[in-house]
PDB file of N, CA and C in Angstrom:
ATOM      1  N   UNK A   1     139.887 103.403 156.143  1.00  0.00           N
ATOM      2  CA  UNK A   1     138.831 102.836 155.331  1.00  0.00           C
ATOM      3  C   UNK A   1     137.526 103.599 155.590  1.00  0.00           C
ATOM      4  N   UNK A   2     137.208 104.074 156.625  1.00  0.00           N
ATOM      5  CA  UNK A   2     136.295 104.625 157.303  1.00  0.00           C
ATOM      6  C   UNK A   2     136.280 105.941 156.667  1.00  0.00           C
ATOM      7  N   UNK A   3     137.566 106.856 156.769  1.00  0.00           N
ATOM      8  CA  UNK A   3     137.559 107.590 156.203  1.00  0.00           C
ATOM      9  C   UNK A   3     137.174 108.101 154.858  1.00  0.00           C
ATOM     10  N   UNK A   4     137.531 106.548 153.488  1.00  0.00           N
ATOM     11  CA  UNK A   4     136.885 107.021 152.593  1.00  0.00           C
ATOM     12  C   UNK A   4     135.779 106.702 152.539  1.00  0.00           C
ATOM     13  N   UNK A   5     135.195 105.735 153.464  1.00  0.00           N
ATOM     14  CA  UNK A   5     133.324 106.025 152.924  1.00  0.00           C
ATOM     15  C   UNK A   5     133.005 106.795 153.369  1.00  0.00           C
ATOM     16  N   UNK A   6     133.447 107.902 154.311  1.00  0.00           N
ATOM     17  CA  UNK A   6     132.812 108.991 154.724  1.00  0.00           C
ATOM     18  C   UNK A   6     133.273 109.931 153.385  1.00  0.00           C
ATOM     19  N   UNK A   7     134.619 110.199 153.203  1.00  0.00           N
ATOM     20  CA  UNK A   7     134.717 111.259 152.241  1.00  0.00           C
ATOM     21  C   UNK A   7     133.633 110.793 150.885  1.00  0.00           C
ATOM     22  N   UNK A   8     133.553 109.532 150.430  1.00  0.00           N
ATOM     23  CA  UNK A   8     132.591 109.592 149.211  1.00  0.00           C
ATOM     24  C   UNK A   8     131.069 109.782 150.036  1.00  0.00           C
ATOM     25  N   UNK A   9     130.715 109.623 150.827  1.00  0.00           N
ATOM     26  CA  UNK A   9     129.349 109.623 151.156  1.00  0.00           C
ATOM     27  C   UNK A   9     128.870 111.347 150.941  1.00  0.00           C
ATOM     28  N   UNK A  10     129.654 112.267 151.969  1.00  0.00           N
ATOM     29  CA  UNK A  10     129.876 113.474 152.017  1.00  0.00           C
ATOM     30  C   UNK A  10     130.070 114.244 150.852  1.00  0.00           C
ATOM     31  N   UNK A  11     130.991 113.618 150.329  1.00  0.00           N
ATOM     32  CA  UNK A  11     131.605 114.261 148.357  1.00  0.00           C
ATOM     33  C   UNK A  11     130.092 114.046 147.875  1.00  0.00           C
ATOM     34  N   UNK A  12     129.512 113.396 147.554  1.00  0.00           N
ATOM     35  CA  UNK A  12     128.351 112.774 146.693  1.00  0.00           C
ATOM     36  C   UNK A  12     127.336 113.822 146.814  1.00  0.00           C
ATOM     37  N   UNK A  13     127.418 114.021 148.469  1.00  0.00           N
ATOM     38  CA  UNK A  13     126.069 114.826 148.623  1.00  0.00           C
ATOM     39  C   UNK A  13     126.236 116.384 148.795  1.00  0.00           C
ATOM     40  N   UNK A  14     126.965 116.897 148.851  1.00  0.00           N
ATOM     41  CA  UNK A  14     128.300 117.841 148.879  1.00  0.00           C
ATOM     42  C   UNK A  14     127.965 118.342 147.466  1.00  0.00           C
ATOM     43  N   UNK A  15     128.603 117.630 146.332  1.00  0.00           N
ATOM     44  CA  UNK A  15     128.262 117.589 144.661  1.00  0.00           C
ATOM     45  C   UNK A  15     127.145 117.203 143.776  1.00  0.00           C
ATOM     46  N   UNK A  16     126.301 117.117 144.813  1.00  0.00           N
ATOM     47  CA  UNK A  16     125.341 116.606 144.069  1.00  0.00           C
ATOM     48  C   UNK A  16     124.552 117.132 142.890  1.00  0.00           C
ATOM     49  N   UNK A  17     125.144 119.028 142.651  1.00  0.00           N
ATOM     50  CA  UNK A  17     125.173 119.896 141.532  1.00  0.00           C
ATOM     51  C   UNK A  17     125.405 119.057 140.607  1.00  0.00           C
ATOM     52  N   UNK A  18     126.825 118.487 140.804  1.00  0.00           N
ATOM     53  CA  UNK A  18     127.311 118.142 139.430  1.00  0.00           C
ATOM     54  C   UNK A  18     126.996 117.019 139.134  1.00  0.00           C
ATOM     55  N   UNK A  19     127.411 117.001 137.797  1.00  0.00           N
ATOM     56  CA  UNK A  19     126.902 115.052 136.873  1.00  0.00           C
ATOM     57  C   UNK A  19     127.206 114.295 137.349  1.00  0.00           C
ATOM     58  N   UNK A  20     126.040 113.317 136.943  1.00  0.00           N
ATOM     59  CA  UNK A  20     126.098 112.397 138.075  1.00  0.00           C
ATOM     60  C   UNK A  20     127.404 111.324 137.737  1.00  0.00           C
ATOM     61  N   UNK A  21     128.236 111.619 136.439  1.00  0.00           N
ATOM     62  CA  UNK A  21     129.081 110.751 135.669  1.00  0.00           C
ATOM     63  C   UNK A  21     130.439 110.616 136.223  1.00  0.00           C
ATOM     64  N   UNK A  22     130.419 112.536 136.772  1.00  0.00           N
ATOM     65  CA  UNK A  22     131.713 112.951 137.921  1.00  0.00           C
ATOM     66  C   UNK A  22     131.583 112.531 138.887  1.00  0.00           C
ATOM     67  N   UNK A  23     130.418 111.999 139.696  1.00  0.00           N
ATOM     68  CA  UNK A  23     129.989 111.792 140.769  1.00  0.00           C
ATOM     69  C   UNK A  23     130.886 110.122 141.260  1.00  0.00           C
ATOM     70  N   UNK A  24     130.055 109.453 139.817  1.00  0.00           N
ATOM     71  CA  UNK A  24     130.044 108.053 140.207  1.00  0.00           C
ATOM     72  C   UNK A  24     131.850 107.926 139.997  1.00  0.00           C
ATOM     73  N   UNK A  25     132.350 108.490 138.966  1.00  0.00           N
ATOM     74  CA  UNK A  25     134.142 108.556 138.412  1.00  0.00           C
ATOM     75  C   UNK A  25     134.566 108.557 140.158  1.00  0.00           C
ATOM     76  N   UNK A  26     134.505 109.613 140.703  1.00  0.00           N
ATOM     77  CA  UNK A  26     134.980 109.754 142.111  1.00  0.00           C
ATOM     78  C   UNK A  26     134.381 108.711 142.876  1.00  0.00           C
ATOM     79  N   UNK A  27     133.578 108.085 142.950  1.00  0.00           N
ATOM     80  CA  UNK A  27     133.406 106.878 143.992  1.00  0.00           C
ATOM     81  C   UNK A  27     134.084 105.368 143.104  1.00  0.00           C
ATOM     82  N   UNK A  28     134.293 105.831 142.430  1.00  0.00           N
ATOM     83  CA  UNK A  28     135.295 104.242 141.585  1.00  0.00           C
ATOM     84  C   UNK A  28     136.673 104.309 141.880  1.00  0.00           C
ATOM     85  N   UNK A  29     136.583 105.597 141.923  1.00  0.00           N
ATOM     86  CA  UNK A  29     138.160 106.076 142.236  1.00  0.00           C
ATOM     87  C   UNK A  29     138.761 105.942 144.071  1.00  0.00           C
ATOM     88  N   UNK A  30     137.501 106.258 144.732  1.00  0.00           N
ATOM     89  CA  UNK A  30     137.870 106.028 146.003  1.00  0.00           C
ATOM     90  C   UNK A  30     137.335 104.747 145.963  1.00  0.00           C
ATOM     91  N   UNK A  31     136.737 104.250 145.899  1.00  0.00           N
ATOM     92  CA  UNK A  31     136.195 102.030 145.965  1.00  0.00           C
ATOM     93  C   UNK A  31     137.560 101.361 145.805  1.00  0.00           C
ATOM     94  N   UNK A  32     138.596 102.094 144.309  1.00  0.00           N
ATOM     95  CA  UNK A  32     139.860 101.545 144.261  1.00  0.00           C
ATOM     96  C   UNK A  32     141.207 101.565 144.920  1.00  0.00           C
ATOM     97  N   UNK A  33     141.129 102.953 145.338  1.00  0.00           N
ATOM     98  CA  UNK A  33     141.913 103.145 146.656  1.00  0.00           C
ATOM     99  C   UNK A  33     142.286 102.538 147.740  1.00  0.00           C
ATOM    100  N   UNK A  34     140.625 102.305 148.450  1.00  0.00           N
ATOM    101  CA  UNK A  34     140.036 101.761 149.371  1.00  0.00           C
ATOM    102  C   UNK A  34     140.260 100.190 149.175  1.00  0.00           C
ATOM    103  N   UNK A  35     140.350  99.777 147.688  1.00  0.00           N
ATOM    104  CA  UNK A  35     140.608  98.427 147.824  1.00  0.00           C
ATOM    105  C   UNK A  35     141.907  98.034 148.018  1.00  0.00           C
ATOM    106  N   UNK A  36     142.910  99.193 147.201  1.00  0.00           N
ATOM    107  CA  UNK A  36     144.408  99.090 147.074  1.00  0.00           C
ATOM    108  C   UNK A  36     145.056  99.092 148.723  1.00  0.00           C
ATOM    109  N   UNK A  37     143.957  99.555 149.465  1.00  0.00           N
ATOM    110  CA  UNK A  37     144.709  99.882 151.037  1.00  0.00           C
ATOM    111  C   UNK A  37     143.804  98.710 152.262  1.00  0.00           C
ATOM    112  N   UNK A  38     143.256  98.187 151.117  1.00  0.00           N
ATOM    113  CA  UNK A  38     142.763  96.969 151.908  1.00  0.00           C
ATOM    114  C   UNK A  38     143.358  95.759 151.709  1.00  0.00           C
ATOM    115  N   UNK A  39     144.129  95.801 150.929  1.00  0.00           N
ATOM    116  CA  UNK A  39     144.675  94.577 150.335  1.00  0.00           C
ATOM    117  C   UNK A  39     146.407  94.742 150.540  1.00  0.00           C
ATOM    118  N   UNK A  40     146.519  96.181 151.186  1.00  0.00           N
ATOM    119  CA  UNK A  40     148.355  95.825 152.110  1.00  0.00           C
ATOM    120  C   UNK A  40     147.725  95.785 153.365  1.00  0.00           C
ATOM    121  N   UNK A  41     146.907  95.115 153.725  1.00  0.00           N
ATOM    122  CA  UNK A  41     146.227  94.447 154.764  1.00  0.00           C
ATOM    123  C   UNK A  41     146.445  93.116 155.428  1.00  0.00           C
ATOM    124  N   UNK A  42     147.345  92.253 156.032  1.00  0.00           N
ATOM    125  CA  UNK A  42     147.126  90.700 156.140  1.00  0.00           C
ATOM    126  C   UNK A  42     145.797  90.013 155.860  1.00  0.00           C
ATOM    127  N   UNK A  43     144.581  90.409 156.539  1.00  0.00           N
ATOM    128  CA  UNK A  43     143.240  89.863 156.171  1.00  0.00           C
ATOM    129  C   UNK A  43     143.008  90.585 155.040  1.00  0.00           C
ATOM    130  N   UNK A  44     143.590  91.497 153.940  1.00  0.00           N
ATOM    131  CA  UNK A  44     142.669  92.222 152.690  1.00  0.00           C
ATOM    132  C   UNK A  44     144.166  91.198 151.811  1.00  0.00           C
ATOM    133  N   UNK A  45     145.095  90.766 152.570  1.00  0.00           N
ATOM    134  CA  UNK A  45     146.220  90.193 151.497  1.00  0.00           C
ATOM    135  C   UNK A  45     145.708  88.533 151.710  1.00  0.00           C
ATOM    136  N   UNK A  46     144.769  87.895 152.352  1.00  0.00           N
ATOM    137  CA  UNK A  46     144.752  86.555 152.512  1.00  0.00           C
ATOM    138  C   UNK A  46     143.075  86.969 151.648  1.00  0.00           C
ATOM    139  N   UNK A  47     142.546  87.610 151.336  1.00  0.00           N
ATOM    140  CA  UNK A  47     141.174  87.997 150.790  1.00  0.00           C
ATOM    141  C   UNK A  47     141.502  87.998 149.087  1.00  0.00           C
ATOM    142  N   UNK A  48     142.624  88.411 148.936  1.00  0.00           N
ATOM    143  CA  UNK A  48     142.774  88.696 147.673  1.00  0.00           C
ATOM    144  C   UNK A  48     143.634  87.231 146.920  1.00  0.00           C
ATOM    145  N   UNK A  49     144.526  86.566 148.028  1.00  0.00           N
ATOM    146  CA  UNK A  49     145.247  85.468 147.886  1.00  0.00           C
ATOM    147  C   UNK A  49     143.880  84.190 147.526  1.00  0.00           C
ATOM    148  N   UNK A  50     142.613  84.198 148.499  1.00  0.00           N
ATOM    149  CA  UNK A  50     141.168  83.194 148.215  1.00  0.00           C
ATOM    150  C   UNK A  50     141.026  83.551 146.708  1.00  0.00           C
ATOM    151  N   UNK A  51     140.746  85.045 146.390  1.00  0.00           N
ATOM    152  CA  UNK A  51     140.069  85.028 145.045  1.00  0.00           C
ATOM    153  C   UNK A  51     141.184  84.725 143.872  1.00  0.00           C
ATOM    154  N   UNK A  52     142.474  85.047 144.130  1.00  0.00           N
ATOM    155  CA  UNK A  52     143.083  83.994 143.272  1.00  0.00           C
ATOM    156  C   UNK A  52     142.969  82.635 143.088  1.00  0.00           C
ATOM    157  N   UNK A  53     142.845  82.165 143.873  1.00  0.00           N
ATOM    158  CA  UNK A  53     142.832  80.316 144.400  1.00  0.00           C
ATOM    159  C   UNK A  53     141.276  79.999 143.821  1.00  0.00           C
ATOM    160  N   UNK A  54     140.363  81.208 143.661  1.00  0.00           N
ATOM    161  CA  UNK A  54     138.904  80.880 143.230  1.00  0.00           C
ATOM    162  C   UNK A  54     138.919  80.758 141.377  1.00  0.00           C
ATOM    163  N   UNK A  55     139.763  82.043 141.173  1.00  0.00           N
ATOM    164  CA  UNK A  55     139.841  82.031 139.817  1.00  0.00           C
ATOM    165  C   UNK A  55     140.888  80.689 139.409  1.00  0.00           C
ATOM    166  N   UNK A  56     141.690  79.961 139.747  1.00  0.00           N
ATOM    167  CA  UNK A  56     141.966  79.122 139.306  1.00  0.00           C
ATOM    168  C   UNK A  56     141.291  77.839 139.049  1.00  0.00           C
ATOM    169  N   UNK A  57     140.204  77.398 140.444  1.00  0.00           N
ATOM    170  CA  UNK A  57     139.890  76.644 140.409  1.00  0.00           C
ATOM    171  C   UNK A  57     138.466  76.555 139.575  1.00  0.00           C
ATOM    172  N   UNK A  58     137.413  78.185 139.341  1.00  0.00           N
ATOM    173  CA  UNK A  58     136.949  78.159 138.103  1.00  0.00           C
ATOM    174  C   UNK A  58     137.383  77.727 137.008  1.00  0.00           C
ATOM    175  N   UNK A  59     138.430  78.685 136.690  1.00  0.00           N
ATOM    176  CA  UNK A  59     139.580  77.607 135.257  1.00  0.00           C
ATOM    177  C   UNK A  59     139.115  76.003 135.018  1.00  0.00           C
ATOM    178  N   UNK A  60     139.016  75.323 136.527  1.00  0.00           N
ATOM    179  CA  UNK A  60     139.399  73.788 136.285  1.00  0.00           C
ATOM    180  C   UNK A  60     138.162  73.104 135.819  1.00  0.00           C
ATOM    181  N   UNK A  61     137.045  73.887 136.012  1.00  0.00           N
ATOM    182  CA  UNK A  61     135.471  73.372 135.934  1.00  0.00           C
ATOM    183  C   UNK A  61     135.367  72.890 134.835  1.00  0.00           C
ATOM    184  N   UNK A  62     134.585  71.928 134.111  1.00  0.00           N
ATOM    185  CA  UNK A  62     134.273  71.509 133.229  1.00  0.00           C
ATOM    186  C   UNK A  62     133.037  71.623 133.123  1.00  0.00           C
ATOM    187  N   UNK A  63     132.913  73.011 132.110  1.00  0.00           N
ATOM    188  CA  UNK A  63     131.579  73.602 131.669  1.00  0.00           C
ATOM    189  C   UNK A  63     130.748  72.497 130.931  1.00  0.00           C
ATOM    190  N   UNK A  64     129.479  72.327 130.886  1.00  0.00           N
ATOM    191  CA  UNK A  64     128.767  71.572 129.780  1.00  0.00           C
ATOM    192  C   UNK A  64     128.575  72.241 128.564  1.00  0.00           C
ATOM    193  N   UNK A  65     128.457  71.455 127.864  1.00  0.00           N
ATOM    194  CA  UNK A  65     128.475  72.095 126.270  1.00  0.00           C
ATOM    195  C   UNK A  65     127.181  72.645 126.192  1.00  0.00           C
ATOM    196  N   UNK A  66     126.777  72.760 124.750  1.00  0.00           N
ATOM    197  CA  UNK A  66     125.604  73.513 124.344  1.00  0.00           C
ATOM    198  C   UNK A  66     124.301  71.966 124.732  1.00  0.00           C
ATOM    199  N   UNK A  67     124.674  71.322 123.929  1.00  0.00           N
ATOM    200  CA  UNK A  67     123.272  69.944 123.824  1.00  0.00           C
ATOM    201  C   UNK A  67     123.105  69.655 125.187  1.00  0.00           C
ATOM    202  N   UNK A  68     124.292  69.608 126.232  1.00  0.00           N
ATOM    203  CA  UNK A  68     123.985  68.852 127.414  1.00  0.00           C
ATOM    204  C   UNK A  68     123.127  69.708 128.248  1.00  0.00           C
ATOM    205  N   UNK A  69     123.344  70.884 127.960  1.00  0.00           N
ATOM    206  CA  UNK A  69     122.639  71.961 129.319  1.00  0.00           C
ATOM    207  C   UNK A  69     121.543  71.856 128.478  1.00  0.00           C
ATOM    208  N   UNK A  70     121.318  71.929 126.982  1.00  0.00           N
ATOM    209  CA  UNK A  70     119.653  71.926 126.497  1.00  0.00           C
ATOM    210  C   UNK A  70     118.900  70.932 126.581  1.00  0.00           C
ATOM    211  N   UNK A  71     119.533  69.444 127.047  1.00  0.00           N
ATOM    212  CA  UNK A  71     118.977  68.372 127.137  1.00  0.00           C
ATOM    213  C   UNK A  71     118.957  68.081 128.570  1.00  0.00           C
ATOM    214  N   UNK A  72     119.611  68.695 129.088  1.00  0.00           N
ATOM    215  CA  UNK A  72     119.623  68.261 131.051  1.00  0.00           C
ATOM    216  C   UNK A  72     118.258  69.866 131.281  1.00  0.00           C
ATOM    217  N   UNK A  73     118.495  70.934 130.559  1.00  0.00           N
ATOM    218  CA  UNK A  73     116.924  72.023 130.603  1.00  0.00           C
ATOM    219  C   UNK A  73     115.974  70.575 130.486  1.00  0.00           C
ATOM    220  N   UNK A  74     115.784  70.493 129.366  1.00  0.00           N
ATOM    221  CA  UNK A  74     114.429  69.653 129.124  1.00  0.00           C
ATOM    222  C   UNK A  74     114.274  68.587 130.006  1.00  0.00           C
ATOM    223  N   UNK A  75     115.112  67.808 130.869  1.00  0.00           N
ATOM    224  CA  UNK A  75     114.319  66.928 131.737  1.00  0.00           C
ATOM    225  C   UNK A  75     114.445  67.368 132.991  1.00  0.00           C
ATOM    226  N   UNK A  76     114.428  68.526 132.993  1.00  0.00           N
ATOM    227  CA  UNK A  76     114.580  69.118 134.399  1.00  0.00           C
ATOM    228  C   UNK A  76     112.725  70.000 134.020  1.00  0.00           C
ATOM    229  N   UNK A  77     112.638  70.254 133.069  1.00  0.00           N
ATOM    230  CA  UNK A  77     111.067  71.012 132.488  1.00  0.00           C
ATOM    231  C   UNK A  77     110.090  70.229 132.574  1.00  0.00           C
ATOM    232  N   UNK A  78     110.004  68.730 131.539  1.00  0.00           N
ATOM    233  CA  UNK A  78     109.105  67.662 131.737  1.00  0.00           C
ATOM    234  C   UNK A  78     109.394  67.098 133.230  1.00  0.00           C
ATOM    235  N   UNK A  79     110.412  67.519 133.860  1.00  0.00           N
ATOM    236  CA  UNK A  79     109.953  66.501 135.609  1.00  0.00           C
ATOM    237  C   UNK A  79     109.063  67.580 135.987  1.00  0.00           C
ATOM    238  N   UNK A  80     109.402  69.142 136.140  1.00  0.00           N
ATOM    239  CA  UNK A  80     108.564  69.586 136.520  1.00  0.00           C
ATOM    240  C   UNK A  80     107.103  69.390 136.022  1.00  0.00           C
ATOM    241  N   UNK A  81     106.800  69.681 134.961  1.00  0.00           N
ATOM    242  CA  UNK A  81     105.915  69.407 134.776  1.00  0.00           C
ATOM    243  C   UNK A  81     104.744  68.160 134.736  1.00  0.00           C
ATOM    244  N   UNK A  82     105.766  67.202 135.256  1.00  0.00           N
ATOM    245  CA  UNK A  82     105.044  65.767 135.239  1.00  0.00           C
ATOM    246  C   UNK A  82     104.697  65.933 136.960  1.00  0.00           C
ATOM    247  N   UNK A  83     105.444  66.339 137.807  1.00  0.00           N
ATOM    248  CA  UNK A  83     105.380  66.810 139.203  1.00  0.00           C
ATOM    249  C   UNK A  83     103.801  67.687 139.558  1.00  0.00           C
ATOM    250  N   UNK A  84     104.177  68.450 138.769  1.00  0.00           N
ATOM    251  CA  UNK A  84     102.791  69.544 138.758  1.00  0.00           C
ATOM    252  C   UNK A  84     101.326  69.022 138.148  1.00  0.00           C
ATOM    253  N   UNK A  85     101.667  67.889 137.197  1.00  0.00           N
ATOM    254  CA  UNK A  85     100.281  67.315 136.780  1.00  0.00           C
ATOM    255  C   UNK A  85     100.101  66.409 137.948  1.00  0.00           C
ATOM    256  N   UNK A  86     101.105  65.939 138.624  1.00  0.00           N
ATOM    257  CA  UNK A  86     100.563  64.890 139.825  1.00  0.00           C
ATOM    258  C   UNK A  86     100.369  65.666 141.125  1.00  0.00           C
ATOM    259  N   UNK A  87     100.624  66.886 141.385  1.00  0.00           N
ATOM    260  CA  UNK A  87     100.201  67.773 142.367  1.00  0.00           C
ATOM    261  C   UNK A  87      98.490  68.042 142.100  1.00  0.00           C
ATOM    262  N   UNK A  88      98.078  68.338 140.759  1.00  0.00           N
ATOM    263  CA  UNK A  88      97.337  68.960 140.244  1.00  0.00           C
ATOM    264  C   UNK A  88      95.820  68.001 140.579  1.00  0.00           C
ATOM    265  N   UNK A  89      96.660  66.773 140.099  1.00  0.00           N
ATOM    266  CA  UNK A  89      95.453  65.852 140.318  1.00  0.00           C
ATOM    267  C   UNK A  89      94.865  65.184 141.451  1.00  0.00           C
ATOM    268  N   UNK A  90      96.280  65.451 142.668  1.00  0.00           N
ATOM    269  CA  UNK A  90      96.096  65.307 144.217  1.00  0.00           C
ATOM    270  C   UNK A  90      95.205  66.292 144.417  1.00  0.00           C
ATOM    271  N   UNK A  91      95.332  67.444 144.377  1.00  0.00           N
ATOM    272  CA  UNK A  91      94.399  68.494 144.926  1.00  0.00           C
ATOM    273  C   UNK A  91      93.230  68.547 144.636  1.00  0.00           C
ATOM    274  N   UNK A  92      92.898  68.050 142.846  1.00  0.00           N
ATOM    275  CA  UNK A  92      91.706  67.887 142.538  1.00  0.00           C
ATOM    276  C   UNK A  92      90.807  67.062 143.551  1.00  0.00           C
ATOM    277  N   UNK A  93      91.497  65.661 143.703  1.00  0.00           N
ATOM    278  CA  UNK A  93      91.085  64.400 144.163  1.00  0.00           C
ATOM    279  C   UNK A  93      90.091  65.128 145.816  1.00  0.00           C
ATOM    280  N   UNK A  94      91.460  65.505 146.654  1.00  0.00           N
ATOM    281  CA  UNK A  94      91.228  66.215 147.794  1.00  0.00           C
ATOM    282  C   UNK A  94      89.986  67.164 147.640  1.00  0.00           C
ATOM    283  N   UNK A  95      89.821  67.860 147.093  1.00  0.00           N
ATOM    284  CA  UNK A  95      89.223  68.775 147.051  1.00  0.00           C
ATOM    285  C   UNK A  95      87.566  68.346 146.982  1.00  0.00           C
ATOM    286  N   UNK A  96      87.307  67.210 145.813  1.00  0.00           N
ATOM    287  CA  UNK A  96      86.246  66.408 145.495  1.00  0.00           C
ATOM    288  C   UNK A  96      85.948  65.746 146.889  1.00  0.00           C
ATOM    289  N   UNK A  97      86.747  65.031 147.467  1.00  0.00           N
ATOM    290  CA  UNK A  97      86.428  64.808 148.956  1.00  0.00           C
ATOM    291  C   UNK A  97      85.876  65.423 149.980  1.00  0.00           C
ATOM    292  N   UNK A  98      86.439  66.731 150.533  1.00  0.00           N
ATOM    293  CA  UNK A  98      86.659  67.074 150.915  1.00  0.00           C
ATOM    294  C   UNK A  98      85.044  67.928 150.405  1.00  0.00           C
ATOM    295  N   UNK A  99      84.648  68.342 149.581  1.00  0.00           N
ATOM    296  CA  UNK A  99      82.823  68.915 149.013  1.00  0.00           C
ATOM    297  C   UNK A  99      82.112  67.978 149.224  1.00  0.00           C
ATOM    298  N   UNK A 100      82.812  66.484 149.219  1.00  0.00           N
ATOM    299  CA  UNK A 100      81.490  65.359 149.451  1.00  0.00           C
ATOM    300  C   UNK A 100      81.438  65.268 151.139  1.00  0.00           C
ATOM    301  N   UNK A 101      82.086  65.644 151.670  1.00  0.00           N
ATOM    302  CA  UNK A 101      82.205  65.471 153.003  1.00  0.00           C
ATOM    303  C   UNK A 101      80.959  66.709 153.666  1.00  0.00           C
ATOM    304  N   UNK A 102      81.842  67.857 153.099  1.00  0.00           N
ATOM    305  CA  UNK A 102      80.876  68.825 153.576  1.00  0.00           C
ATOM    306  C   UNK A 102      79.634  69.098 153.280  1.00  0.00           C
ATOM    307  N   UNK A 103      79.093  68.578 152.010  1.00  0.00           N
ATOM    308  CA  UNK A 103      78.278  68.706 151.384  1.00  0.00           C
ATOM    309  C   UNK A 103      77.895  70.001 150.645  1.00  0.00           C
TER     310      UNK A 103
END
């Protein structure tokens, strides 16, 4: 594994003549390698076994529709903003004090 981040680190800077299109092709190409030989791995075969078990259980989610996320946005906007007018008017308050104090 070591080996190929050294060979792409080295290749990269090595080639750095050429486009940068050949460049990046060869580090996708060793990233996939590198993944293919990480994954006849026990810990790269129990790594790859989680992200199956992840993509399924994405599958199971129950996305919100369009109205609910635009109507759960909006009272998530007016709290903020009802939050921030009552911050707004604490600080004022404070502040008025706080000049009568000092004069």
């Amino acid at each position: 594994m070591f080996l190929l981040v050294t060979v792409g680190v080295v290749g990269n800077q090595y080639f750095a003549a050429e486009s940068l299109l050949y460049r990046v092709i060869a580090l996708v190409v060793l990233a996939a390698i590198a993944a293919f030989i990480a994954v006849q791995t026990s810990r790269g075969g129990r790594f790859a076994a989680l992200l199956k078990e992840a993509r399924v259980e994405i599958r199971k989610v129950v996305w919100p529709t369009r109205p609910e996320l635009i109507q759960t946005t909006a009272i998530v906007i007016v709290f903020v903003l009802v939050v921030a007018l009552m911050l707004w008017i604490m600080d004022s308050l404070i502040s008025l004090l706080v000049a009568g104090f000092i004069g």
